[in-house]
Protein backbone atom coordinates (compact mmCIF):
# COMPACT_ATOMS: atom_id res chain seq x y z
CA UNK A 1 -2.40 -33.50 -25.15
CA UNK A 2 -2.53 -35.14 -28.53
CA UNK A 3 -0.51 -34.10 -31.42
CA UNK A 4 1.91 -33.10 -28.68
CA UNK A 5 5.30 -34.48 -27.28
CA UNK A 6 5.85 -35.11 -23.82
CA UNK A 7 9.06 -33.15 -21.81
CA UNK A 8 9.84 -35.11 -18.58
CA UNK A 9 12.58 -33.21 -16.55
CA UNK A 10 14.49 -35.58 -14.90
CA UNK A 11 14.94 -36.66 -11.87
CA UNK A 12 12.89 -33.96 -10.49
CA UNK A 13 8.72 -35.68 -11.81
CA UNK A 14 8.48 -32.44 -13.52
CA UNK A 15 6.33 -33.01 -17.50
CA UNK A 16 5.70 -30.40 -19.93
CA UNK A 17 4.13 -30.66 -23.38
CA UNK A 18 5.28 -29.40 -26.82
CA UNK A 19 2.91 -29.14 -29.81
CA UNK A 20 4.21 -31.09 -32.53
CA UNK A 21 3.06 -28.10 -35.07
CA UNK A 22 3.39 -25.19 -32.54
CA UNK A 23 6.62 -24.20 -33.59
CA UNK A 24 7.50 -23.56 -30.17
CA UNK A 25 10.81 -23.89 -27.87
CA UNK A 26 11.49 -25.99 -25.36
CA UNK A 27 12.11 -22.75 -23.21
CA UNK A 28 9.29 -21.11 -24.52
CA UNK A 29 6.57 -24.45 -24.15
CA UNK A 30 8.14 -24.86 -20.25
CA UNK A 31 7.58 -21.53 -19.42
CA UNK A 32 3.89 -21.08 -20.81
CA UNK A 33 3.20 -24.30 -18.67
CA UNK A 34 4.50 -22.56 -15.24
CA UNK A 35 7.51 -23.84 -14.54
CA UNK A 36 10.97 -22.30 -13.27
CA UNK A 37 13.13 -23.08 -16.32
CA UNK A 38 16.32 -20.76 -15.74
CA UNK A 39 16.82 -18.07 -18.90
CA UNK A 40 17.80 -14.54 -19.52
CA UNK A 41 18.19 -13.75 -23.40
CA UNK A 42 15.79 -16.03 -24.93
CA UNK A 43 17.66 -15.38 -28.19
CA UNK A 44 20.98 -17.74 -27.87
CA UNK A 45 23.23 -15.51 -26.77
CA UNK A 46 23.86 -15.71 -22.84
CA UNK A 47 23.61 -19.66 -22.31
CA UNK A 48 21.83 -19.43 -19.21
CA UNK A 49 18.80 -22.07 -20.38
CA UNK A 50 21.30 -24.64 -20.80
CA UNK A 51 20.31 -28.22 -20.52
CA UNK A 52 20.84 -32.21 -21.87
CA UNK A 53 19.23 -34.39 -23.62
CA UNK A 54 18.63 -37.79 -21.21
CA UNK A 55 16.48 -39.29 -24.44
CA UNK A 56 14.60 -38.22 -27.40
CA UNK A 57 15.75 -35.86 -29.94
CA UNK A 58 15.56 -32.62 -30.69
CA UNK A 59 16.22 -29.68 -33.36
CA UNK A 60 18.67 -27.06 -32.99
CA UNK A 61 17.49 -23.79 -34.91
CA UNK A 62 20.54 -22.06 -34.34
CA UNK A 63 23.28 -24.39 -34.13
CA UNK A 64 26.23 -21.49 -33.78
CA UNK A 65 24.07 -19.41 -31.58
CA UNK A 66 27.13 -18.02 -29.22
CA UNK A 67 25.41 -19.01 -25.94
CA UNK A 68 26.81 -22.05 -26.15
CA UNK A 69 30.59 -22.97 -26.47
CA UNK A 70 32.26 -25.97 -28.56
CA UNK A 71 33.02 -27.41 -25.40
CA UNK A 72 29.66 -27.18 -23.87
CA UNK A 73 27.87 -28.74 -27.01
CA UNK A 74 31.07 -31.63 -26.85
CA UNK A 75 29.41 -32.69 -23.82
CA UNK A 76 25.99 -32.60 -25.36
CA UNK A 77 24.61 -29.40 -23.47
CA UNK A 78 21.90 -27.61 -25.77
CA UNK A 79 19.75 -24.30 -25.30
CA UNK A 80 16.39 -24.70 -24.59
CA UNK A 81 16.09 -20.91 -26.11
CA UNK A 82 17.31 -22.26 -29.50
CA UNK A 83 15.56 -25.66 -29.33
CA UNK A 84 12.12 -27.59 -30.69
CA UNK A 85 11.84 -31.41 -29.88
CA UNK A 86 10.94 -34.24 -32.69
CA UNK A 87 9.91 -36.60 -30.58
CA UNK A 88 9.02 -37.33 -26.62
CA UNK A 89 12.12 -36.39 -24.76
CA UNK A 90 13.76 -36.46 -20.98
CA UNK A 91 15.63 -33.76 -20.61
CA UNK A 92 18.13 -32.73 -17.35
CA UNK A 93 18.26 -29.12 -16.03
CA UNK A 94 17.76 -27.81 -12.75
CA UNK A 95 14.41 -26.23 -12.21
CA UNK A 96 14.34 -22.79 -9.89
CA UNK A 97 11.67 -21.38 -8.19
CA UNK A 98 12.84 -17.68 -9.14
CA UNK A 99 12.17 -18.25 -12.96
CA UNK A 100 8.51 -19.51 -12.49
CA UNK A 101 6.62 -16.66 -14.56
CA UNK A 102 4.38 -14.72 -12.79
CA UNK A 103 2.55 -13.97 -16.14
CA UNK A 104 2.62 -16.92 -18.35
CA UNK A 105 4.17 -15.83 -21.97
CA UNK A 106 1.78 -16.16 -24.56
CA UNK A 107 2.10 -15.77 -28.48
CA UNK A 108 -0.84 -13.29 -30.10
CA UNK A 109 -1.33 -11.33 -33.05
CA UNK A 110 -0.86 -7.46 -32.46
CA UNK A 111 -1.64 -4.33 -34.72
CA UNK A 112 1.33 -2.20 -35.12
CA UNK A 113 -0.70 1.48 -34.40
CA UNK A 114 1.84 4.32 -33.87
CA UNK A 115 4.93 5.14 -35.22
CA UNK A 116 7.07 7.77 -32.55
CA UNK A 117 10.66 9.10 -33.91
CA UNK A 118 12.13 9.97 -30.73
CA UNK A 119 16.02 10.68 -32.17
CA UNK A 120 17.83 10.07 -35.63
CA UNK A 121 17.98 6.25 -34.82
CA UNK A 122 15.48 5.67 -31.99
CA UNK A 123 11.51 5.35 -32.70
CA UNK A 124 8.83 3.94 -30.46
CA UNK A 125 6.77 1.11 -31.99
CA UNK A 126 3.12 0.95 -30.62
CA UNK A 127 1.23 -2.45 -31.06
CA UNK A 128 -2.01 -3.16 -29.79
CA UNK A 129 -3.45 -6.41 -28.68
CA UNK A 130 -7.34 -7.31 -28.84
CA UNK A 131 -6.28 -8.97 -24.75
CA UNK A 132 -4.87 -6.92 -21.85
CA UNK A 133 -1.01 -6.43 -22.08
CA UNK A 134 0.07 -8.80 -18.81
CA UNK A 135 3.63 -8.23 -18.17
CA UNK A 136 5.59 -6.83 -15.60
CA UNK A 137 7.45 -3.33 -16.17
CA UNK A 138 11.04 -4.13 -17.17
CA UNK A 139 10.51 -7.02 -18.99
CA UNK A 140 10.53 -7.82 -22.52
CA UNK A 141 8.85 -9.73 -25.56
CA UNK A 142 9.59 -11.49 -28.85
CA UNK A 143 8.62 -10.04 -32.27
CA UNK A 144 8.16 -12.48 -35.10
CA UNK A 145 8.60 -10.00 -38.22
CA UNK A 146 7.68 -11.03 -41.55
CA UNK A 147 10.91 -12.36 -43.80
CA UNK A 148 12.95 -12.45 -40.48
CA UNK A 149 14.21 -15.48 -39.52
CA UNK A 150 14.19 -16.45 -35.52
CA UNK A 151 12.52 -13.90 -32.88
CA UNK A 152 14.15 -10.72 -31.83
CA UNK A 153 13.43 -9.71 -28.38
CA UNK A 154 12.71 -5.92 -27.22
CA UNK A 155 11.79 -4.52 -24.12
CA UNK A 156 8.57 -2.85 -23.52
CA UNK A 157 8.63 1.20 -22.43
CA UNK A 158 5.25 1.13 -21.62
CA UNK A 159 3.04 -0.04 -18.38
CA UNK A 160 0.65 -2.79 -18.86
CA UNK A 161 -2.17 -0.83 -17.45
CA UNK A 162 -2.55 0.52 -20.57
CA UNK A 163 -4.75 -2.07 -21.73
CA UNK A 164 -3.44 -3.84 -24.90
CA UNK A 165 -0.68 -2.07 -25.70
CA UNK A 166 2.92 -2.89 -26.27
CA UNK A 167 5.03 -0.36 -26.75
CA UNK A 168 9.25 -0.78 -27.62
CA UNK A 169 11.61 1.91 -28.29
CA UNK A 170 13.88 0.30 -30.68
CA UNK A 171 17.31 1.54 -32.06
CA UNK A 172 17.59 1.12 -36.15
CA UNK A 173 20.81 -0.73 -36.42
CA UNK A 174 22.36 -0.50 -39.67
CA UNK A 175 21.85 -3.67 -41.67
CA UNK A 176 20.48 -5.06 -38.82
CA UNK A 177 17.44 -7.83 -40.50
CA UNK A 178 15.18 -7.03 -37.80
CA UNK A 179 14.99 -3.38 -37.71
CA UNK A 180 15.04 -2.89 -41.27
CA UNK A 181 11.96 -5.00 -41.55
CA UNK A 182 10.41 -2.56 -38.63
CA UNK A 183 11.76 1.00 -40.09
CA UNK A 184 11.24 0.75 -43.51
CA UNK A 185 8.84 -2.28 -44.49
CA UNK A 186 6.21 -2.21 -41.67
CA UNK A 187 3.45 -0.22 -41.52
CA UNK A 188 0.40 1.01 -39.37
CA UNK A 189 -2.39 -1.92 -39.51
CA UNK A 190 0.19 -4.67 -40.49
CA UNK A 191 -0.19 -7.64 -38.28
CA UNK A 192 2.73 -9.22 -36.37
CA UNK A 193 3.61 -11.81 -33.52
CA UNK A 194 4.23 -11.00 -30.10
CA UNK A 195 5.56 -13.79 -27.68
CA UNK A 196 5.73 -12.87 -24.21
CA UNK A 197 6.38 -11.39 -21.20
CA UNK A 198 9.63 -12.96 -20.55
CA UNK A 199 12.93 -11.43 -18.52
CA UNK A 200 13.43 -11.35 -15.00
CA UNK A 201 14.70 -7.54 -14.56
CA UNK A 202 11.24 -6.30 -13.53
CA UNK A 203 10.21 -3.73 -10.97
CA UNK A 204 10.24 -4.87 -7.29
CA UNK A 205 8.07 -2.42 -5.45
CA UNK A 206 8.56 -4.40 -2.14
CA UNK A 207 12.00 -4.10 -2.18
CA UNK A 208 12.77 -1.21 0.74
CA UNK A 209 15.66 0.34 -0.76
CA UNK A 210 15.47 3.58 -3.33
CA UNK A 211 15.88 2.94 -6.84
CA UNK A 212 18.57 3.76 -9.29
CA UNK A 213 17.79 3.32 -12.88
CA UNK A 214 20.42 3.01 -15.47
CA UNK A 215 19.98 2.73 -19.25
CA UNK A 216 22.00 2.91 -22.14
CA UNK A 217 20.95 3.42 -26.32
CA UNK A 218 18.29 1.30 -26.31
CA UNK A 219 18.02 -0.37 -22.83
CA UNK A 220 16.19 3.04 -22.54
CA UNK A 221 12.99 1.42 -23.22
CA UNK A 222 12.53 -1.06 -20.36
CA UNK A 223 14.04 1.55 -17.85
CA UNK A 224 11.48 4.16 -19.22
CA UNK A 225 8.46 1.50 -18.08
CA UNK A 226 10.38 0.93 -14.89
CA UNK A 227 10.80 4.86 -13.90
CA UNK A 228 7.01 4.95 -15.20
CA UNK A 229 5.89 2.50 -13.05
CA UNK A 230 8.06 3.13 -9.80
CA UNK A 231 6.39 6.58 -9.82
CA UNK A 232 3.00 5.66 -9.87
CA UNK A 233 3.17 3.19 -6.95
CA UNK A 234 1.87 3.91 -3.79
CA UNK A 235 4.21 1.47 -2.11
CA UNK A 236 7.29 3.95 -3.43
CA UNK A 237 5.89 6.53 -2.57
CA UNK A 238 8.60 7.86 -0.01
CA UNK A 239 11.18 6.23 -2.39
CA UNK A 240 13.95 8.56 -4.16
CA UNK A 241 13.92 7.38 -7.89
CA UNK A 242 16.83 8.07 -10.11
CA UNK A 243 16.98 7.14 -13.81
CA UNK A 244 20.56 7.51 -15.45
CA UNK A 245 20.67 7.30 -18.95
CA UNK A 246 23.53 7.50 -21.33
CA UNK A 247 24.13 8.25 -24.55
CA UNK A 248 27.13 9.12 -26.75
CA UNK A 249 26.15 12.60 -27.68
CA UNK A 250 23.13 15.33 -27.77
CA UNK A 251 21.72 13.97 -30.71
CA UNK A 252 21.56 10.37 -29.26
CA UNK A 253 18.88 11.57 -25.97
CA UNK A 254 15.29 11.87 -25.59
CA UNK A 255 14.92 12.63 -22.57
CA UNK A 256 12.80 15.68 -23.15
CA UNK A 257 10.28 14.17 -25.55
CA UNK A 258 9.35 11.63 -22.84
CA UNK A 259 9.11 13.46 -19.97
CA UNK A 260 6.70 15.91 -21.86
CA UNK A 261 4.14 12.92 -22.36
CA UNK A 262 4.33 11.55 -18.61
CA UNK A 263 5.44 14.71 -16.65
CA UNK A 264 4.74 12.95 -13.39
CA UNK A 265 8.40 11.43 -14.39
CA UNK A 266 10.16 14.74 -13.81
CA UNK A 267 8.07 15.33 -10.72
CA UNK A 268 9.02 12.07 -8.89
CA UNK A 269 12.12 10.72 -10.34
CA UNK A 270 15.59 12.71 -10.40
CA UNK A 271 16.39 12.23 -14.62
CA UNK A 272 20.30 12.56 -15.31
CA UNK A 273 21.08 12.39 -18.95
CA UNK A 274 25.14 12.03 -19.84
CA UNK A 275 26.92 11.83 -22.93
CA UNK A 276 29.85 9.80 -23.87
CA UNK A 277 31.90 11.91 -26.12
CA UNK A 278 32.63 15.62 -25.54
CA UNK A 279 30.27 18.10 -27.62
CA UNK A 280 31.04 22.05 -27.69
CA UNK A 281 28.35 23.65 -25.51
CA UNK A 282 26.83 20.93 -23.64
CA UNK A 283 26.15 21.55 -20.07
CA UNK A 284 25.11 18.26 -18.57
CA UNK A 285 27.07 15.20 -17.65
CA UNK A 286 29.97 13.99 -19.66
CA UNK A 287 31.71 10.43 -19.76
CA UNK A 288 30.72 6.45 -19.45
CA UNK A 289 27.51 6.40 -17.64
CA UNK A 290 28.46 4.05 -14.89
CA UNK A 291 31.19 6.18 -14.36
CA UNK A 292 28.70 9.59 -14.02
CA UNK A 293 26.53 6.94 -11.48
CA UNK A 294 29.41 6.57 -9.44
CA UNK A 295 30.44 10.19 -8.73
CA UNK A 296 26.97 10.84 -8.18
CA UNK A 297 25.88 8.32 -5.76
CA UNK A 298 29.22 8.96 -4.16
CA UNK A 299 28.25 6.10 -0.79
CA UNK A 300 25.58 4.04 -0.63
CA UNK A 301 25.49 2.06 -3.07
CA UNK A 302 24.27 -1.06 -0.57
CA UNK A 303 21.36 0.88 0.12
CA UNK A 304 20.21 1.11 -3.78
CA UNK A 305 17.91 -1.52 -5.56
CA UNK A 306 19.25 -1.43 -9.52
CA UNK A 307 18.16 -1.64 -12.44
CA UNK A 308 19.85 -1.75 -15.88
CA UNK A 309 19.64 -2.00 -19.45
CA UNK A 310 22.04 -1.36 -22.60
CA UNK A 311 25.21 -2.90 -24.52
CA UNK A 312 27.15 -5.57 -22.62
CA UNK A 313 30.00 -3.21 -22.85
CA UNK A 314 27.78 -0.87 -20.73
CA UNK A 315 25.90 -3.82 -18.56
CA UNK A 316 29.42 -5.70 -18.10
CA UNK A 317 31.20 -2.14 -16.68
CA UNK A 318 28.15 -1.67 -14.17
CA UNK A 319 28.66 -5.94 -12.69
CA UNK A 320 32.46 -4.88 -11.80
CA UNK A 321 31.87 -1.99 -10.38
CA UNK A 322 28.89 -2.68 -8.12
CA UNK A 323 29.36 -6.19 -7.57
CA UNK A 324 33.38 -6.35 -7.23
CA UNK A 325 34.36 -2.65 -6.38
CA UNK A 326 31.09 -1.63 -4.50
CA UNK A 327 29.81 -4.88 -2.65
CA UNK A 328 26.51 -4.28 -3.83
CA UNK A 329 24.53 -7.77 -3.38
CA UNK A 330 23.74 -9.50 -6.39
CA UNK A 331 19.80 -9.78 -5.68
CA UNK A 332 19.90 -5.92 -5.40
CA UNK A 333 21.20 -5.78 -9.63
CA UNK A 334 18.72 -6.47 -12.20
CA UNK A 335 19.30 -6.77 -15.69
CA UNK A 336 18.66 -9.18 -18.30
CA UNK A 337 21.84 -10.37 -20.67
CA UNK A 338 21.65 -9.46 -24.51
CA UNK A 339 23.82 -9.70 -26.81
């Protein structure tokens, strides 16, 4: 490709090419060209796209980016998340077969169209695309905002038969760059960038096991297209679906506002809503929503396939208890790391 720099991975005969005025990531260029490169955040914070550089040189566009420690950079590791190359480069990093993208992430332009307030500090963004949506349900994307530097990623709550649409439920955090830009500086029929599908916590209908669904804040979003998507498939159709999702009080859920647009949710799934701190007159769940999980499921938990979204605190409290405490196997707990 000219104008383009050449990525041999090595060891392995493995090339990939970078546009020299793309903009693009290492990550981001290996992944669009189909191959396994092992990630979770995309946005520099869980290290997992580690790598070295053999040869060549590259640009770091987040230098303290907490992904990576001072003793993993002393011995010249990089992220491929936070990197663009300067010139041809061979780079070392162990290629796996389970982060090969089943859509190939792509970078479009896309019309924000809706506006949803679902709570005091949660909204639904709606975007449409002039191509299909391809992505899987769970997964997320990258939003290049105007006057925001670096992507943010957010997790679509919608299903991508809905033709070009990408919808996020996003959670205005104060002074937060990103969502101030979305909640009060965009507007319908501004333009932004979309990169993606990326993430690996995505639906498995072929997995044999029922489905538990846990979200927190707002990990509610990919868990929503999850729920969405587990009910509409004929291959879970004898499948028990439950969709746990926490919040710290009565003010924080919306659970009712999104069952009323896809009632076949309440139908199929079993929805348990729980809040964190104690609120005169409440009558559902109380306490940490692994914790409500737990008593719930009661046994069993080997016989669940998982899914999970929300703060680390949340996502971190859910690995030690079904991982350490309940023996759950790992390939039965899907969740991408953000922090």
């Amino acid at each position: 490709m000219e104008n383009s720099f050449s990525i041999k991975v090595d060891g392995t005969g493995e090339e990939f090419s970078v546009a020299n005025n793309a903009a693009d990531t290492l990550l981001g260029a290996a992944l669009r060209q189909g191959l396994g490169f092992p990630y979770e955040c995309n946005s520099g914070g869980c290290g997992s796209c580690m790598f070295e550089v053999v040869s060549g040189e590259v640009k770091e566009l987040w230098p303290e980016a907490p992904g990576l420690s001072a003793k993993a950079r002393e011995r010249g590791r990089r992220l491929a998340c936070q990197c663009e190359p300067t010139s041809d480069c061979v780079i070392k990093v162990r290629l796996k077969s389970d982060y090969v993208p089943l859509h190939r992430p792509t970078r479009v332009a896309a019309t924000l169209v809706e506006v949803r307030k679902l709570t005091h500090d949660l909204t639904e963004f709606c975007f449409k695309t002039p191509e299909p949506a391809a992505f899987l349900p769970g997964q997320f994307a990258l939003l290049h905002l105007p006057g925001v530097e670096g992507a943010r990623a957010y997790s679509m709550s919608n299903l991508p038969t809905d033709g070009g649409t990408w919808n996020f439920i996003i959670r205005h955090v104060p002074k937060g760059r990103g969502t101030t830009v979305l909640f009060t500086q965009l507007k319908t029929g501004d333009q932004i960038d979309i990169d993606g599908p990326y993430g690996l916590a995505y639906l498995r209908p072929e997995s044999p096991r029922d489905i538990v669904c846990i979200g927190g804040g707002s990990g509610l979003s990919p868990m929503v297209s999850i729920v969405r998507a587990a009910v509409r498939d004929p291959r879970l159709a004898g499948r028990k679906i439950t969709f746990f999702y926490g919040a710290r009080t009565p003010n924080d859920l919306c659970i009712k506002e999104l069952l009323a647009r896809d009632p076949l949710m309440a139908e199929r799934a079993t929805i348990i809503p729980a809040i964190s701190t104690p609120t005169e007159g409440w009558q559902g769940e109380q306490g940490f929503i692994h914790e409500v999980m737990q008593q719930k499921l009661a046994t069993g938990f080997e016989n669940y396939e998982f899914y999970c979204c929300g703060p680390p605190p949340m996502t971190e409290a859910l690995q030690k208890l079904l991982l350490l405490d309940k023996r759950v196997p790992a390939q039965q707990l899907h969740f991408d790391r953000f922090y």
